[in-house]
C-alpha atoms as a PDB file:
ATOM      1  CA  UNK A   1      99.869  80.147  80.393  1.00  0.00           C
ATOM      2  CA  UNK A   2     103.613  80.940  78.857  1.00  0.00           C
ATOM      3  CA  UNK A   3     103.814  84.246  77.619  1.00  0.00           C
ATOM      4  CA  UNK A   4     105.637  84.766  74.121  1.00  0.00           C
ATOM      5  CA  UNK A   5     108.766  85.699  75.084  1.00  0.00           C
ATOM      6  CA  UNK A   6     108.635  89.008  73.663  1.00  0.00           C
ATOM      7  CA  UNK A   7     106.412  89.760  76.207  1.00  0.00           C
ATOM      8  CA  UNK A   8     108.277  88.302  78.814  1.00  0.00           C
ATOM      9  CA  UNK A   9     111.306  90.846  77.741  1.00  0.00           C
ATOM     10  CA  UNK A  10     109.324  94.186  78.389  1.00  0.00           C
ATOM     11  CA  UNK A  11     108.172  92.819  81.786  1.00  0.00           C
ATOM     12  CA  UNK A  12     111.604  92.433  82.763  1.00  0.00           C
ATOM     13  CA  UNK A  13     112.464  95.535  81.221  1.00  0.00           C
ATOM     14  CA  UNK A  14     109.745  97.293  83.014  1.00  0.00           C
ATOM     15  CA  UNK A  15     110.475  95.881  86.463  1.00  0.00           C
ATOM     16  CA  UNK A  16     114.482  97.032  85.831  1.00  0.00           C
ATOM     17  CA  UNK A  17     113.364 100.826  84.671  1.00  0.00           C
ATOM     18  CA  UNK A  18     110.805 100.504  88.100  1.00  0.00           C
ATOM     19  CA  UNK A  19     113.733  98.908  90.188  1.00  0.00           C
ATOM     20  CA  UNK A  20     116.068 101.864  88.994  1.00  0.00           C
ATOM     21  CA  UNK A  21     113.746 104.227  89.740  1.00  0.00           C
ATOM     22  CA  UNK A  22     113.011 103.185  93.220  1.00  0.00           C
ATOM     23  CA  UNK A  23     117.289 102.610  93.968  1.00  0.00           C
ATOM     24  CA  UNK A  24     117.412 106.537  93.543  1.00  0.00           C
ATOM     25  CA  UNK A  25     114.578 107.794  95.174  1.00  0.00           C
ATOM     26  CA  UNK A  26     115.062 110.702  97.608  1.00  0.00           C
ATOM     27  CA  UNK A  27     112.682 109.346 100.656  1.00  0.00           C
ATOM     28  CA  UNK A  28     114.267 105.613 100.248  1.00  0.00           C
ATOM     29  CA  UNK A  29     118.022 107.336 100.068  1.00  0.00           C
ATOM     30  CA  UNK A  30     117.598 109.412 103.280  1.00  0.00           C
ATOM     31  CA  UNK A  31     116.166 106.145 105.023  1.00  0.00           C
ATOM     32  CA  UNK A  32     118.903 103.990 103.781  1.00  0.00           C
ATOM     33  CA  UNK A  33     121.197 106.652 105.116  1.00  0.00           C
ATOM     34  CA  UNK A  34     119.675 106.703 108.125  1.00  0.00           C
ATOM     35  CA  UNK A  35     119.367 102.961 108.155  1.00  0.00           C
ATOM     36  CA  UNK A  36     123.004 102.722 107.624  1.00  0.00           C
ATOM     37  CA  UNK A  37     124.190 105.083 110.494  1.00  0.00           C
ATOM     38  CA  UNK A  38     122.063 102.626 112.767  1.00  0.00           C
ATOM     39  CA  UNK A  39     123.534  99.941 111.462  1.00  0.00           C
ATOM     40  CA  UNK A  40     127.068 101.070 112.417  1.00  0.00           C
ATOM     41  CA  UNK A  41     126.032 102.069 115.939  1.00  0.00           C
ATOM     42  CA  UNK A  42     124.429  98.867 115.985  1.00  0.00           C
ATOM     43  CA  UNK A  43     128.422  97.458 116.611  1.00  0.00           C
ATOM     44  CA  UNK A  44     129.476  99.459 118.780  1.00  0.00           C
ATOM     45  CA  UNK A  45     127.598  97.494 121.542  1.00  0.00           C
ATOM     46  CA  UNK A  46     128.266  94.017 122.607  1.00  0.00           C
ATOM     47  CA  UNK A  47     125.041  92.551 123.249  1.00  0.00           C
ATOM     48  CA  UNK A  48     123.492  93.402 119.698  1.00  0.00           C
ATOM     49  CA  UNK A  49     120.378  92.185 119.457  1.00  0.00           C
ATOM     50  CA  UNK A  50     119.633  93.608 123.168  1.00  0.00           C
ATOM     51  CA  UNK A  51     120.681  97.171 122.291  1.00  0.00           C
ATOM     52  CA  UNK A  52     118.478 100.639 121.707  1.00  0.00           C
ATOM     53  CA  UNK A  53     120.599 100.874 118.842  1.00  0.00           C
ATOM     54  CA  UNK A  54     119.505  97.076 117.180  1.00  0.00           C
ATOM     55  CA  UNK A  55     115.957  98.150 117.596  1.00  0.00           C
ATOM     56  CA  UNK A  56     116.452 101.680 115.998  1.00  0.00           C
ATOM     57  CA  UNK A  57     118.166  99.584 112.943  1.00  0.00           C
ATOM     58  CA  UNK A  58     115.749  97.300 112.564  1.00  0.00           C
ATOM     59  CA  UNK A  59     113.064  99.743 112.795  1.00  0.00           C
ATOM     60  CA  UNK A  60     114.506 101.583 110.267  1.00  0.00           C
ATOM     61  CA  UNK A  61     115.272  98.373 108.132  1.00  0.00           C
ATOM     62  CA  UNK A  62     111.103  97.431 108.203  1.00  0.00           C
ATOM     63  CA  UNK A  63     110.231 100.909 107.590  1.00  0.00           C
ATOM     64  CA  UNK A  64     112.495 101.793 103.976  1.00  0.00           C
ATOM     65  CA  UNK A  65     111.559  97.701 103.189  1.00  0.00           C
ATOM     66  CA  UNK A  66     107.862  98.513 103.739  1.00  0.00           C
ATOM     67  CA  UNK A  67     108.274 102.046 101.258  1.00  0.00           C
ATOM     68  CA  UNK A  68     109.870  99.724  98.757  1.00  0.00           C
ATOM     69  CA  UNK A  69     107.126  97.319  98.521  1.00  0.00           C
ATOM     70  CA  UNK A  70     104.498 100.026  98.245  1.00  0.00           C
ATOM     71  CA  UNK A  71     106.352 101.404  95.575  1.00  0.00           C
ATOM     72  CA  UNK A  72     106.618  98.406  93.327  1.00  0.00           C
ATOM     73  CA  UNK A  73     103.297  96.976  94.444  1.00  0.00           C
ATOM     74  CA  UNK A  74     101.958 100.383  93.350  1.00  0.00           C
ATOM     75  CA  UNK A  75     103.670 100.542  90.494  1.00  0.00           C
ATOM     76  CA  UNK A  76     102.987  97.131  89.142  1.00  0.00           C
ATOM     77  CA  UNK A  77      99.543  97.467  89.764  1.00  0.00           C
ATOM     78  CA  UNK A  78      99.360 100.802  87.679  1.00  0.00           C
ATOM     79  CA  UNK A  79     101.615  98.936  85.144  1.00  0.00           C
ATOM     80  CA  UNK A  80      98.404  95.765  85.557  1.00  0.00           C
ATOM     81  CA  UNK A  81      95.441  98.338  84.944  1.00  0.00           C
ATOM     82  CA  UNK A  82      97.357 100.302  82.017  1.00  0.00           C
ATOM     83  CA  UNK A  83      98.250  96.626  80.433  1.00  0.00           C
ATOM     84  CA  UNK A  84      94.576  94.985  80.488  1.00  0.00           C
ATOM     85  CA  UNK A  85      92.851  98.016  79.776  1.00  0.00           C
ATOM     86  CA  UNK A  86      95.230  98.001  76.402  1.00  0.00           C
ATOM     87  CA  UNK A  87      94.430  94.693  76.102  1.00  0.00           C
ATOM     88  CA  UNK A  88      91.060  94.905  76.141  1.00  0.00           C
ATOM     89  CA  UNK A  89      90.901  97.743  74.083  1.00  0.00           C
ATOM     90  CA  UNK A  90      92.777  95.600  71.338  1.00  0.00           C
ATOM     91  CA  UNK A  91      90.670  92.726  71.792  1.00  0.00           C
ATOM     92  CA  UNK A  92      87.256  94.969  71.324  1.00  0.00           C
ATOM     93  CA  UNK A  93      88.975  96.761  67.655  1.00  0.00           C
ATOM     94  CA  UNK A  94      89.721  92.874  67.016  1.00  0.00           C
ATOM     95  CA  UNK A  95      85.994  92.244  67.909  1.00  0.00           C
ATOM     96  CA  UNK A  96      84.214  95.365  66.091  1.00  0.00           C
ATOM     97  CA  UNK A  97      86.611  94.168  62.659  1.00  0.00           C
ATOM     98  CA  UNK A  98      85.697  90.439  63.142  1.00  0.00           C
ATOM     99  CA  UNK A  99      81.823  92.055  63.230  1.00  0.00           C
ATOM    100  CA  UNK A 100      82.306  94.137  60.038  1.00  0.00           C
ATOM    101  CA  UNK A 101      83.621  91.706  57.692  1.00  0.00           C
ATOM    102  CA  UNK A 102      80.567  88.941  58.662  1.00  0.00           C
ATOM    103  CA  UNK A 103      78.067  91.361  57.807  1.00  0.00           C
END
């Protein structure tokens, strides 16, 4: 199913305003600050992926990834419930005036 392209435009506009939203949140900020200060310690040894400090990146790395997705699966299922149940409201007015002009 293609969706009119209308359509297709406020999806895309929704998933920018939810994707700006999420780039300047405070918890995501302080863990991409945090992620970033592992990263650099991350060089300062020469066996990298064998290092305390690769670990603490990486851990760090999973953990703001994993706060992302839950914040635009979250988000875009909110966005999915609010969507349908204004759909289905439309379709039932569409119904109820199809019902009044047959009788």
């Amino acid at each position: 199913m293609d969706f009119p392209p209308w359509l297709q435009q406020a999806i895309q506009a929704r998933l920018d305003e939810v994707s700006a939203r999420i780039e300047h949140d405070p918890e995501l900020n302080r863990i991409r600050g945090e992620t970033d200060e592992a990263f650099e310690a991350l060089f300062a040894g020469e066996d990298v992926e064998q290092t305390p400090e690769y670990a603490e990146w990486e851990n760090r790395y999973i953990v703001g990834k994993g706060i992302e997705n839950r914040q635009l699966y979250m988000q875009g299922l909110r966005d999915g419930i609010q969507l349908s149940v204004f759909l289905l409201g439309q379709s039932m007015l569409t119904d109820r005036g199809n019902d009044r002009t047959d009788a």
